[in-house]
C-alpha atoms as a PDB file:
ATOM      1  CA  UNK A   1      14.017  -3.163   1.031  1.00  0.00           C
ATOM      2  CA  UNK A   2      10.411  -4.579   0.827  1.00  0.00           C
ATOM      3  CA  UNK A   3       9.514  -1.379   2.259  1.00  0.00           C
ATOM      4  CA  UNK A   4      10.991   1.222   0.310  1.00  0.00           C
ATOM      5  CA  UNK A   5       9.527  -0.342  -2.978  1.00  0.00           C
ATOM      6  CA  UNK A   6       6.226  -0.186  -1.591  1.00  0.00           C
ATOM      7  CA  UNK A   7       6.381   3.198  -0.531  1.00  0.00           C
ATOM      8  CA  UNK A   8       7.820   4.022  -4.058  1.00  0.00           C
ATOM      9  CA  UNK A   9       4.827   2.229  -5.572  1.00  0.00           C
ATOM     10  CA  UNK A  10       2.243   3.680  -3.283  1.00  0.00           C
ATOM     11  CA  UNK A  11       3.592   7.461  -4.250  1.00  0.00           C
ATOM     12  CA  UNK A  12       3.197   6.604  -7.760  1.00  0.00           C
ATOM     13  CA  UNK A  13       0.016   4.710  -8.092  1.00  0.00           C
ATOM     14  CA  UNK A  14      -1.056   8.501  -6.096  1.00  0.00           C
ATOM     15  CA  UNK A  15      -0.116  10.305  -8.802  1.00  0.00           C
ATOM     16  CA  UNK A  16      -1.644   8.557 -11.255  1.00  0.00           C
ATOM     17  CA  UNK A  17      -5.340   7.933  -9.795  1.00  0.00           C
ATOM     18  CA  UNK A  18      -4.661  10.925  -7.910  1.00  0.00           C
ATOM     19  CA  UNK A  19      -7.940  11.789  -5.378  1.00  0.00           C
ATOM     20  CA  UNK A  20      -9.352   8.687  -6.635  1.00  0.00           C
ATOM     21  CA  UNK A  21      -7.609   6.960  -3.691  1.00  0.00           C
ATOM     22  CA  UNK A  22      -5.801   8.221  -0.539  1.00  0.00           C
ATOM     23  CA  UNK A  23      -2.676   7.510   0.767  1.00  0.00           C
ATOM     24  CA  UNK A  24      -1.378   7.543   4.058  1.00  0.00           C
ATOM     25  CA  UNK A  25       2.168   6.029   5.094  1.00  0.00           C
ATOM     26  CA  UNK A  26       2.656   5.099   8.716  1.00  0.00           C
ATOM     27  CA  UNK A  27       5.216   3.106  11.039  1.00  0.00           C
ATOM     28  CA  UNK A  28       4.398  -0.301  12.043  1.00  0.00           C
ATOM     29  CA  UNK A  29       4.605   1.086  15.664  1.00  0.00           C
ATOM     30  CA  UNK A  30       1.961   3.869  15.035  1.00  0.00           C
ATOM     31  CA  UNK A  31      -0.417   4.577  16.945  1.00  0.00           C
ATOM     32  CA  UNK A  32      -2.713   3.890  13.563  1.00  0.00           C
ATOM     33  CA  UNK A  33      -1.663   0.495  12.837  1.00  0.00           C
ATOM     34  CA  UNK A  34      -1.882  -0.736  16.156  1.00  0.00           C
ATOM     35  CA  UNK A  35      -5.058  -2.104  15.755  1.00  0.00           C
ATOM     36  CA  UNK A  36      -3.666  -4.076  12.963  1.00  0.00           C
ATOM     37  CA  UNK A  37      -1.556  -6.325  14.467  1.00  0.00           C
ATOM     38  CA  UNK A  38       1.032  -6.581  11.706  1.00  0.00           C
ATOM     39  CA  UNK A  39       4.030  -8.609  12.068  1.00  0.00           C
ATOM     40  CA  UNK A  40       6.136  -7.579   9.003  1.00  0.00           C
ATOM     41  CA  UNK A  41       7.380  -4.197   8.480  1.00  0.00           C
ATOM     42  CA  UNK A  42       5.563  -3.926   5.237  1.00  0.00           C
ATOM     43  CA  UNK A  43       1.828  -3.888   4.847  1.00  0.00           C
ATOM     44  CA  UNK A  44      -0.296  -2.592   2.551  1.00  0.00           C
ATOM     45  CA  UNK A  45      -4.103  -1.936   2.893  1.00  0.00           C
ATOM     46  CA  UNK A  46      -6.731  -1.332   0.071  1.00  0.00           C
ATOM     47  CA  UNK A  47     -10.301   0.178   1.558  1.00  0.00           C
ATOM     48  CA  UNK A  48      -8.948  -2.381   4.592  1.00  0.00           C
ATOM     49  CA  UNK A  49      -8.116  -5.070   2.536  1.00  0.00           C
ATOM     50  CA  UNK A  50      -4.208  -6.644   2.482  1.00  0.00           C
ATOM     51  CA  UNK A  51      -2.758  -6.735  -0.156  1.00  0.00           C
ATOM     52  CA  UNK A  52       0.224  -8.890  -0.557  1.00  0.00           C
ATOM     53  CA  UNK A  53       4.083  -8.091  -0.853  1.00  0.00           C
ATOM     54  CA  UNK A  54       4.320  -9.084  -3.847  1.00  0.00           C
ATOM     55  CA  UNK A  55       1.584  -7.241  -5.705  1.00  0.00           C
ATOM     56  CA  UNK A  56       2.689  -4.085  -3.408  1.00  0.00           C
ATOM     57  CA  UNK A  57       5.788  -3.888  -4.524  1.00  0.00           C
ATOM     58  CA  UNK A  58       5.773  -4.849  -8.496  1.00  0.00           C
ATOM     59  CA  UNK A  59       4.257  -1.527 -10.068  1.00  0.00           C
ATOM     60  CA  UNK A  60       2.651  -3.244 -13.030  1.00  0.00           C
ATOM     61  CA  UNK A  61       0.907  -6.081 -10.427  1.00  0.00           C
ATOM     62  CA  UNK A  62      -0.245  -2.500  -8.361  1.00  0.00           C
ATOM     63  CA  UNK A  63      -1.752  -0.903 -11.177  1.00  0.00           C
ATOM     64  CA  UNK A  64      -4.094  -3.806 -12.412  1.00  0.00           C
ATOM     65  CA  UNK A  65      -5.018  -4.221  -8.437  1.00  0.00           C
ATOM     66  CA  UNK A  66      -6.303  -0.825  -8.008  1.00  0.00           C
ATOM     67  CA  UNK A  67      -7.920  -0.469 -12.028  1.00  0.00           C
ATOM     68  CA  UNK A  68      -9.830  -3.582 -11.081  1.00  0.00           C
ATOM     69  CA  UNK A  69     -11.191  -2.042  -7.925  1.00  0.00           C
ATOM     70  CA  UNK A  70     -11.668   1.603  -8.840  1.00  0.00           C
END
């Protein structure tokens, strides 16, 4: 379910900073995050930096993240 939130997040912290920040979605099995070496399914990266589940998935919590780094 984790998941699924953050992806919901992700698409709308996108359309609000728009090209301000890109967005890509991939599989923990991708070819992409292989170099990674995650072990949950959900994982979110800011300019390579994790951030946690529980900032990732709370809309409000996402939206202060990224207006205090952009």
């Amino acid at each position: 379910m984790s998941c699924r939130k953050a992806i919901g997040v992700a698409e709308e912290m996108k359309a609000k900073y728009g090209d301000r920040i890109e967005l890509k979605i991939y599989t923990t099995d991708s070819v992409e995050a292989l170099p990674y070496g995650f072990r949950s399914s959900t994982n979110v990266l800011f300019s390579n930096e994790h951030v946690p589940v529980d900032i990732a998935t709370d809309r409000k919590k996402m939206d202060d993240f990224l207006s205090s780094k952009l």
